[in-house]
N, C-alpha and C. Protein backbone atom coordinates (compact mmCIF):
# COMPACT_ATOMS: atom_id res chain seq x y z
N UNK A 1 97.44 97.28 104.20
CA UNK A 1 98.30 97.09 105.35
C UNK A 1 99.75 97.37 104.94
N UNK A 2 99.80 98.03 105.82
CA UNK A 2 102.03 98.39 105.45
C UNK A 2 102.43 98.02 106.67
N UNK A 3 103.73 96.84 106.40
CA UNK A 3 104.82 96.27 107.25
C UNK A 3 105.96 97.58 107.15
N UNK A 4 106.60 97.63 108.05
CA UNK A 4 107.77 98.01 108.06
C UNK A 4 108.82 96.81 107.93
N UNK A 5 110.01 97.37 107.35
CA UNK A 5 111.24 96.36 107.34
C UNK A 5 112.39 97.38 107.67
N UNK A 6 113.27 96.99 107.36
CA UNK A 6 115.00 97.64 107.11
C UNK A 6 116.18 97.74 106.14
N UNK A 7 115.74 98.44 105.67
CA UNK A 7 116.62 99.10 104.66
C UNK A 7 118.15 98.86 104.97
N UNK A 8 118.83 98.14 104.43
CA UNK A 8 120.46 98.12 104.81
C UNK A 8 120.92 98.28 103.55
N UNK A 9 121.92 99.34 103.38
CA UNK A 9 122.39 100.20 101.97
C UNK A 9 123.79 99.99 101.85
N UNK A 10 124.83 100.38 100.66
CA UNK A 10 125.91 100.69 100.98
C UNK A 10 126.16 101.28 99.37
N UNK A 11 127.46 101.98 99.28
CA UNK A 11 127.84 102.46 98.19
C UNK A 11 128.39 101.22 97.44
N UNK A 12 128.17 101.16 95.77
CA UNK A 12 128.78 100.42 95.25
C UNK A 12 129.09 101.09 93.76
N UNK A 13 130.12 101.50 93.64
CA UNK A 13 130.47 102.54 92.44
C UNK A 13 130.01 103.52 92.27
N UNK A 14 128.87 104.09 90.86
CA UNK A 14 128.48 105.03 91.02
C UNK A 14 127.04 104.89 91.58
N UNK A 15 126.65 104.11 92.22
CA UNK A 15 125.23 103.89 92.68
C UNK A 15 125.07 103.35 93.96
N UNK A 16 123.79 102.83 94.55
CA UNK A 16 123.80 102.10 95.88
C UNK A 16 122.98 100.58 95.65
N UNK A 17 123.34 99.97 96.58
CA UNK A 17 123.03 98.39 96.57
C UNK A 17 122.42 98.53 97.69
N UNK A 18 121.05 97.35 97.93
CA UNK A 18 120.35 97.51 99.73
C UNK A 18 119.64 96.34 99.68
N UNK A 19 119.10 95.72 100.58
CA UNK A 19 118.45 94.71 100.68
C UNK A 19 117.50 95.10 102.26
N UNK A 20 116.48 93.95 102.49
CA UNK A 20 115.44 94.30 103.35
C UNK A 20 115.97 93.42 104.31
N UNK A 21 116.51 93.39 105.49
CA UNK A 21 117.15 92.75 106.01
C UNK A 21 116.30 91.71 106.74
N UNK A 22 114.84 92.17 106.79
CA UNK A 22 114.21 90.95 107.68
C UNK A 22 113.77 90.04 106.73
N UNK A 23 114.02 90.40 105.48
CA UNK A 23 113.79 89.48 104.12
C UNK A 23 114.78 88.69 103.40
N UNK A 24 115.26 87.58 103.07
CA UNK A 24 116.33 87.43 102.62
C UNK A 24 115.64 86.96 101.29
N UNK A 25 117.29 87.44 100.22
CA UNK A 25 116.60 87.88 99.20
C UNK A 25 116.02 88.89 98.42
N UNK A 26 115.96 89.87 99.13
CA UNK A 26 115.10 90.74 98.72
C UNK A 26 116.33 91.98 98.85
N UNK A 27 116.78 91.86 97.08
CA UNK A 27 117.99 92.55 97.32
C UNK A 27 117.77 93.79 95.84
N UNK A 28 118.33 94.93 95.58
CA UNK A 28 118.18 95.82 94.62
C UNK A 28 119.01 96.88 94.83
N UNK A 29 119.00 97.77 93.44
CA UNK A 29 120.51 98.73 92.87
C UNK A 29 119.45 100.03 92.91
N UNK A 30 120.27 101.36 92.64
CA UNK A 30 119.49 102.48 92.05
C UNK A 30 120.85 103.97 92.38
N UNK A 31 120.58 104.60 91.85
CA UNK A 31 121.83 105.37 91.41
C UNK A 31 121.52 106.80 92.84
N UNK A 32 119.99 106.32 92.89
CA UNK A 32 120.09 107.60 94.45
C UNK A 32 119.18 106.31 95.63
N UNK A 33 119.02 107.20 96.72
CA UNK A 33 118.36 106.56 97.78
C UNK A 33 117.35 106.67 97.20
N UNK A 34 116.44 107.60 96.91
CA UNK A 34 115.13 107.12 96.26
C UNK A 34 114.89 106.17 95.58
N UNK A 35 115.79 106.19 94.43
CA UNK A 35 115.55 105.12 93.39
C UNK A 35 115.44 103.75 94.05
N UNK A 36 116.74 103.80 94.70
CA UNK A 36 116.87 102.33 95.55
C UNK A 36 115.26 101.83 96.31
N UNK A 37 115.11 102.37 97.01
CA UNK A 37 113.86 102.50 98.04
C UNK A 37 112.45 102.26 96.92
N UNK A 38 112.04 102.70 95.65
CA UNK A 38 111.64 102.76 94.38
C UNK A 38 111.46 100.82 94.60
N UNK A 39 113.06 100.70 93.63
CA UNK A 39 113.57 99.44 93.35
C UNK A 39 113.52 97.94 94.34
N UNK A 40 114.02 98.52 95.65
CA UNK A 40 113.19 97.39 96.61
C UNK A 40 111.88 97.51 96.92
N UNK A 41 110.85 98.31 96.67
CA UNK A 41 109.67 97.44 97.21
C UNK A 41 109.59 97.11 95.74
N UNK A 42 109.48 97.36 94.83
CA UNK A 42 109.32 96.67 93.42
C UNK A 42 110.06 94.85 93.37
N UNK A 43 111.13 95.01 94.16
CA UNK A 43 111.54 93.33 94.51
C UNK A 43 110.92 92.49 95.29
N UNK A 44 110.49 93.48 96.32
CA UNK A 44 109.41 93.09 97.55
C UNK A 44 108.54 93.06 96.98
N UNK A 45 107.58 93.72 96.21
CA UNK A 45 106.18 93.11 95.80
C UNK A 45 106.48 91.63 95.02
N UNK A 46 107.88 91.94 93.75
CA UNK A 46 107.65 90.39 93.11
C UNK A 46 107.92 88.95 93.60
N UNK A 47 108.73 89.47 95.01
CA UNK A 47 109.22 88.14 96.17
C UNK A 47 107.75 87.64 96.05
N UNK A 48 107.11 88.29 96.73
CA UNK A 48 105.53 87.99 97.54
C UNK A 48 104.89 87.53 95.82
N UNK A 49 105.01 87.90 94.93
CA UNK A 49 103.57 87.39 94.15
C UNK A 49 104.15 86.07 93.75
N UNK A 50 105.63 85.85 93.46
CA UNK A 50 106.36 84.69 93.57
C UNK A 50 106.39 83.78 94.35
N UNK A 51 105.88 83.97 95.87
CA UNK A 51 106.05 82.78 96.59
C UNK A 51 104.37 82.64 97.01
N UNK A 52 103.29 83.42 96.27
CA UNK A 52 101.94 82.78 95.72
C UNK A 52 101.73 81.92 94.53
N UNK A 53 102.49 82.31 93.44
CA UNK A 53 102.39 81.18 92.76
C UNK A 53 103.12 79.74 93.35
N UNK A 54 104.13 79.92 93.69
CA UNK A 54 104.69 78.50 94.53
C UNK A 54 103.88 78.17 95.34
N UNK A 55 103.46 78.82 96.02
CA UNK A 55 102.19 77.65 97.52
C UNK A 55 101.36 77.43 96.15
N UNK A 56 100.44 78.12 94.84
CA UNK A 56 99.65 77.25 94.61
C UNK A 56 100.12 75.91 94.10
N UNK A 57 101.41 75.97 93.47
CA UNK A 57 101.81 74.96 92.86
C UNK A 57 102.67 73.74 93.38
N UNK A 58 102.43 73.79 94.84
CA UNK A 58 103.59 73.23 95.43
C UNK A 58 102.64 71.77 96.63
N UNK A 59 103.28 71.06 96.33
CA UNK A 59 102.12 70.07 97.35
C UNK A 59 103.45 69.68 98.34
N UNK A 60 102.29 69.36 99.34
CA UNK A 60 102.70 69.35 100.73
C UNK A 60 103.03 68.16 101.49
N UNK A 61 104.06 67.67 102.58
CA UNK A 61 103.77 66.34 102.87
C UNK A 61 104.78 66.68 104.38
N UNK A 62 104.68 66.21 105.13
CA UNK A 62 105.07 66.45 106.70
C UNK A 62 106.83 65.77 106.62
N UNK A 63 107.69 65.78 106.99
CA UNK A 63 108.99 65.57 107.25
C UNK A 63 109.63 66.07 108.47
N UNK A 64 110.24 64.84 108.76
CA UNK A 64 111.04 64.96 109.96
C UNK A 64 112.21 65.24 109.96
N UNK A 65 113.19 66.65 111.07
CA UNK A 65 113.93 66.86 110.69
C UNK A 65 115.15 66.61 112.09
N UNK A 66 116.77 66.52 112.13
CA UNK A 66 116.77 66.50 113.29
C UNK A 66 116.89 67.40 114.54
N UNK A 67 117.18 67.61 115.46
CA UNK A 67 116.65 68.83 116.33
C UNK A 67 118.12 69.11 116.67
């Protein structure tokens, strides 16, 4: 299965900086647009295998918050 997201880029010296905007967090460098594009799903896959090890390791308990 492939999600789409959004690529938001900008110049930062001699390279580019971008993040997935419907992701927060999910931020990465690379010296062309490819690379970059490369470099974020490589952040995007390790977000996701990272927040599988946390649900297994993480216990659960209901909390109230205020509205």
């Amino acid at each position: 299965m492939t999600a789409r997201f959004t690529l938001e880029y900008w110049k930062d010296g001699n390279g580019l900086v971008g993040q997935v905007r419907e992701v927060p967090g999910v931020f990465s460098q690379g010296r062309t647009l490819q690379e970059l594009e490369e470099n974020i799903r490589d952040a995007y896959q390790m977000m996701l295998k990272g927040q599988r090890v946390v649900r297994r390791r993480a216990r659960r308990r209901p909390i109230a918050l205020p509205a």
